[in-house]
Protein backbone atom coordinates (compact mmCIF):
# COMPACT_ATOMS: atom_id res chain seq x y z
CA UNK A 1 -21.90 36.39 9.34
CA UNK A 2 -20.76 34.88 12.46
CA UNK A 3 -17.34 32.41 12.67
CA UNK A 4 -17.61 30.58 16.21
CA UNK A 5 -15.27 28.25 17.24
CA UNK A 6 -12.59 27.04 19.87
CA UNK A 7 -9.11 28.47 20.70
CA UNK A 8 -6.72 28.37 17.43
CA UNK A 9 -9.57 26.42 15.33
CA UNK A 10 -8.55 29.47 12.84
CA UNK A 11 -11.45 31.66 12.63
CA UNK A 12 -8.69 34.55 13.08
CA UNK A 13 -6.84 33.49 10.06
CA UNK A 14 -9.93 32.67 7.65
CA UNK A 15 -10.84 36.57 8.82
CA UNK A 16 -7.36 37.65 7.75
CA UNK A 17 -7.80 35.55 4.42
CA UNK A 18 -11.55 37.52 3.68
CA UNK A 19 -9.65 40.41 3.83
CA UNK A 20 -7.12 39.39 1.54
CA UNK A 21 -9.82 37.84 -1.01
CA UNK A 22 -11.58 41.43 -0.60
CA UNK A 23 -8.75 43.31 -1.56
CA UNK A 24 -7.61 40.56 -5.04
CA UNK A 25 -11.27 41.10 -5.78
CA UNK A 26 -10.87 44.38 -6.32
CA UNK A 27 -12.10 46.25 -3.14
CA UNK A 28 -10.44 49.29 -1.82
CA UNK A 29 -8.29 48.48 0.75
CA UNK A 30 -9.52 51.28 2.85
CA UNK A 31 -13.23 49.52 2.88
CA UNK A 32 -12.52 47.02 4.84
CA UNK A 33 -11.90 47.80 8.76
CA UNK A 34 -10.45 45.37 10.48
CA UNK A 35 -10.34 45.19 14.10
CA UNK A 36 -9.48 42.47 16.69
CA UNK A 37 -11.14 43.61 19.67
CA UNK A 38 -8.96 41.75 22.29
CA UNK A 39 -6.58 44.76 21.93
CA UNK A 40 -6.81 46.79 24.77
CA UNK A 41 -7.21 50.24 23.49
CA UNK A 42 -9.86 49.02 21.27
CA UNK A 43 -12.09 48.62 24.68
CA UNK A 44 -12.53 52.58 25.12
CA UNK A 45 -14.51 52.81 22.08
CA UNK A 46 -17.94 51.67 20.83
CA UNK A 47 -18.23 49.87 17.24
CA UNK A 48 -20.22 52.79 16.37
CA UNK A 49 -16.83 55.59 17.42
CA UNK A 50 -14.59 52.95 15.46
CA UNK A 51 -17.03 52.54 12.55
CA UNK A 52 -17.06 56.40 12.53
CA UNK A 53 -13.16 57.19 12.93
CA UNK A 54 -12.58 55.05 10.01
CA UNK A 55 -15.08 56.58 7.94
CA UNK A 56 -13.59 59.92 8.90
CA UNK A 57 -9.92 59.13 7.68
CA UNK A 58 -10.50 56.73 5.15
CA UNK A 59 -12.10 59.46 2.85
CA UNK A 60 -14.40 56.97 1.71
CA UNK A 61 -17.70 58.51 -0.22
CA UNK A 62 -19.79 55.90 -0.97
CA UNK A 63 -19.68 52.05 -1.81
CA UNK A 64 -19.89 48.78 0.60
CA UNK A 65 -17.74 48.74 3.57
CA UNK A 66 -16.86 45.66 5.12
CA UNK A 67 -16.32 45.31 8.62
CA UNK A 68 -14.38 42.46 9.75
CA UNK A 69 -14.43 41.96 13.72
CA UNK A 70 -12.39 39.53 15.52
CA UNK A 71 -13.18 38.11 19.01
CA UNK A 72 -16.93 39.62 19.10
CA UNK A 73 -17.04 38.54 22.58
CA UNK A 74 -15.10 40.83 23.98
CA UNK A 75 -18.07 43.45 23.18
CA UNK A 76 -20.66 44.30 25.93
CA UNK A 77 -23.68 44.37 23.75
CA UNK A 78 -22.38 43.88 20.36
CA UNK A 79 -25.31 42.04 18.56
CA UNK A 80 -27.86 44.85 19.09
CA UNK A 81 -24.82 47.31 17.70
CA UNK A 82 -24.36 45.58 14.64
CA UNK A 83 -28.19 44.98 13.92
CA UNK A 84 -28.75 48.89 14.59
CA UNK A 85 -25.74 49.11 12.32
CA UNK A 86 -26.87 46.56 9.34
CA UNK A 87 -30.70 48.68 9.86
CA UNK A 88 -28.48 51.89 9.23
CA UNK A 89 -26.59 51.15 6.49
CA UNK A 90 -27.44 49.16 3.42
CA UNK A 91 -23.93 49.20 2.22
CA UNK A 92 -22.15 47.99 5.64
CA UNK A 93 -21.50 43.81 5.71
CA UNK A 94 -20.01 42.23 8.91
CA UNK A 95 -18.02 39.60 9.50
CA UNK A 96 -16.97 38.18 13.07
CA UNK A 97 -15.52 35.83 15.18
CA UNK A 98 -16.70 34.72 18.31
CA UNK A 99 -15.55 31.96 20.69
CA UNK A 100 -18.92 31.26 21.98
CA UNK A 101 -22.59 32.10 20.19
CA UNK A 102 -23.78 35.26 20.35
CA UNK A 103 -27.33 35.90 21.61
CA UNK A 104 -28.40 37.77 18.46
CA UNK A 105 -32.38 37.23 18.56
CA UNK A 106 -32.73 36.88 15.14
CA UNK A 107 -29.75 34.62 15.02
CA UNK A 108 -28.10 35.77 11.87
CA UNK A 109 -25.41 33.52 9.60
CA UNK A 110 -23.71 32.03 12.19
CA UNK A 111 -21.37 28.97 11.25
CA UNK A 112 -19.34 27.29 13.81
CA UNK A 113 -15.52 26.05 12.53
CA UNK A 114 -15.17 22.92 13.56
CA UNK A 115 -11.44 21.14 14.33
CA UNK A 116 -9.72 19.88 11.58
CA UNK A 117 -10.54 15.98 10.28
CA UNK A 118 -7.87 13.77 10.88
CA UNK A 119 -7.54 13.57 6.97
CA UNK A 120 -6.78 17.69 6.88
CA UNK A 121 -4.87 17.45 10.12
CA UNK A 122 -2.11 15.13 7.81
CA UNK A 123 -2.51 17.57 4.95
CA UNK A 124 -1.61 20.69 6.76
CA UNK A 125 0.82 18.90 8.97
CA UNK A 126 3.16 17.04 6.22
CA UNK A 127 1.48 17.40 2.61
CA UNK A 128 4.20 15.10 1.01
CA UNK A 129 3.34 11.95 3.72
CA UNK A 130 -0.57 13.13 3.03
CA UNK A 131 -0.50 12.50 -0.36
CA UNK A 132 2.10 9.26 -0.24
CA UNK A 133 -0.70 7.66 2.20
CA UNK A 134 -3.08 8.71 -0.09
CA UNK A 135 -1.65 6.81 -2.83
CA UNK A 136 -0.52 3.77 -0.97
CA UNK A 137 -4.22 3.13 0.73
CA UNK A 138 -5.71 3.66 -2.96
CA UNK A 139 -2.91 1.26 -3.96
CA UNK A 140 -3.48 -1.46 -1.48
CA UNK A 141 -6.00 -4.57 -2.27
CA UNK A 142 -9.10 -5.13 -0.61
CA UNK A 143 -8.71 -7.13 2.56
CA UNK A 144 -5.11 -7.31 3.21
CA UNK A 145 -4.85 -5.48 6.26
CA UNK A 146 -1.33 -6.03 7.40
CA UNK A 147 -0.07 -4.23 4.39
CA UNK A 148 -2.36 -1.58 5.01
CA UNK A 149 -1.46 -1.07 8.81
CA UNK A 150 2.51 -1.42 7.83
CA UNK A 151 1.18 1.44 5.17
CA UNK A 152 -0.28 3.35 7.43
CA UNK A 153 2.17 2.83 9.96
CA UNK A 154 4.27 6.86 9.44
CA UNK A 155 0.93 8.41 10.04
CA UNK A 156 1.28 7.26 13.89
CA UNK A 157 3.49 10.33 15.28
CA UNK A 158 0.57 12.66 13.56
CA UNK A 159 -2.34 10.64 15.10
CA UNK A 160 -0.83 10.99 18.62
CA UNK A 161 -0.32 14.99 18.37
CA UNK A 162 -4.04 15.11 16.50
CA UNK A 163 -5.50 13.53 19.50
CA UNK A 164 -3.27 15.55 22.38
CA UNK A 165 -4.33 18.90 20.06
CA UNK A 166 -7.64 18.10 19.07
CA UNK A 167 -7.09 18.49 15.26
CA UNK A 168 -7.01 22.57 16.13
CA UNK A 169 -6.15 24.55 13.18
CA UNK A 170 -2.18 26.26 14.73
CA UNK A 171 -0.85 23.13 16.12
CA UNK A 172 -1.25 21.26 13.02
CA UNK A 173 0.89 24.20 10.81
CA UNK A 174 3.39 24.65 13.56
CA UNK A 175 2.42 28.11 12.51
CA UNK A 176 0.82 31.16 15.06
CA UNK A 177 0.67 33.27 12.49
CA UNK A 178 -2.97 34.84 10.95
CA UNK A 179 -2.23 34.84 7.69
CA UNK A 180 -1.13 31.28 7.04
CA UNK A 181 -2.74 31.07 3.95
CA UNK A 182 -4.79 27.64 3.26
């Protein structure tokens, strides 16, 4: 599986979170290889030498290994690696990130995470004034629109930063942070 997406739409984050869910569902923490390949000293080694190292000192015998890679991009040649890798091992899943599509051939799951709906922007951004609009729009009679702008009228400050940000994922949480949990 594939994650594509913009700067900070969150696809490090939701790969942060999979490794969480991975490890509450019961998976051996030492399974799952995570590796953000924007880190410099990452660069000096194939998938295959990192893949390998972590097998080596993991001590794992047998049982699915997950490989989680962030930021796919920054890897000359990476879909042919992890389609020799998927050929070579039954038990090996990967998840990525990518800013961009990958030319993978085959094109394999690749979903793209979209910015955040104006509606989810509000939610992650002030849950209490998400769920007063909520009720007051549900609240409000059909046709009188003056109430419903006055209503509305708090979500203003949010709809101005949604449309300077794009509805993107970290300005909405205020949060940089990868494990912001959702």
């Amino acid at each position: 599986i594939i994650l594509t997406g913009g700067h900070r739409a969150g696809k490090t984050t939701l790969l942060a979170q999979i490794a969480k869910k991975l490890i509450d569902n019961g998976h051996d923490p030492k399974s799952i290889l995570l590796l953000s390949m924007d880190h410099p000293i990452l660069s000096i080694y194939t998938i295959y030498e990192l893949l390998n190292i972590h097998k080596q000192y993991s001590s794992l015998s047998s049982g699915p290994l997950f490989l989680l890679i962030d930021d796919l991009q920054q890897v000359p040649n990476i879909a042919g690696d992890i389609k020799s890798l998927l050929d070579a091992d039954r038990e090996l899943n990967v998840i990525a990130t990518s800013l961009m599509p990958l030319d993978t051939g085959e094109s394999p799951g690749v979903t793209e995470l979209p910015p955040l709906s104006f509606s989810e922007f509000v939610q992650f951004s002030d849950p209490e004034l998400a769920s007063a609009m909520n009720n007051s729009i549900a609240e409000s009679e059909s046709g009188d629109f003056p109430h419903l702008a006055s209503t509305l009228q708090p979500l203003r400050p949010l709809f101005d930063q949604y449309l300077l940000t794009g509805g993107f994922f970290a300005p909405a949480t205020g949060t940089n942070s990868s494990a912001h949990q959702m």
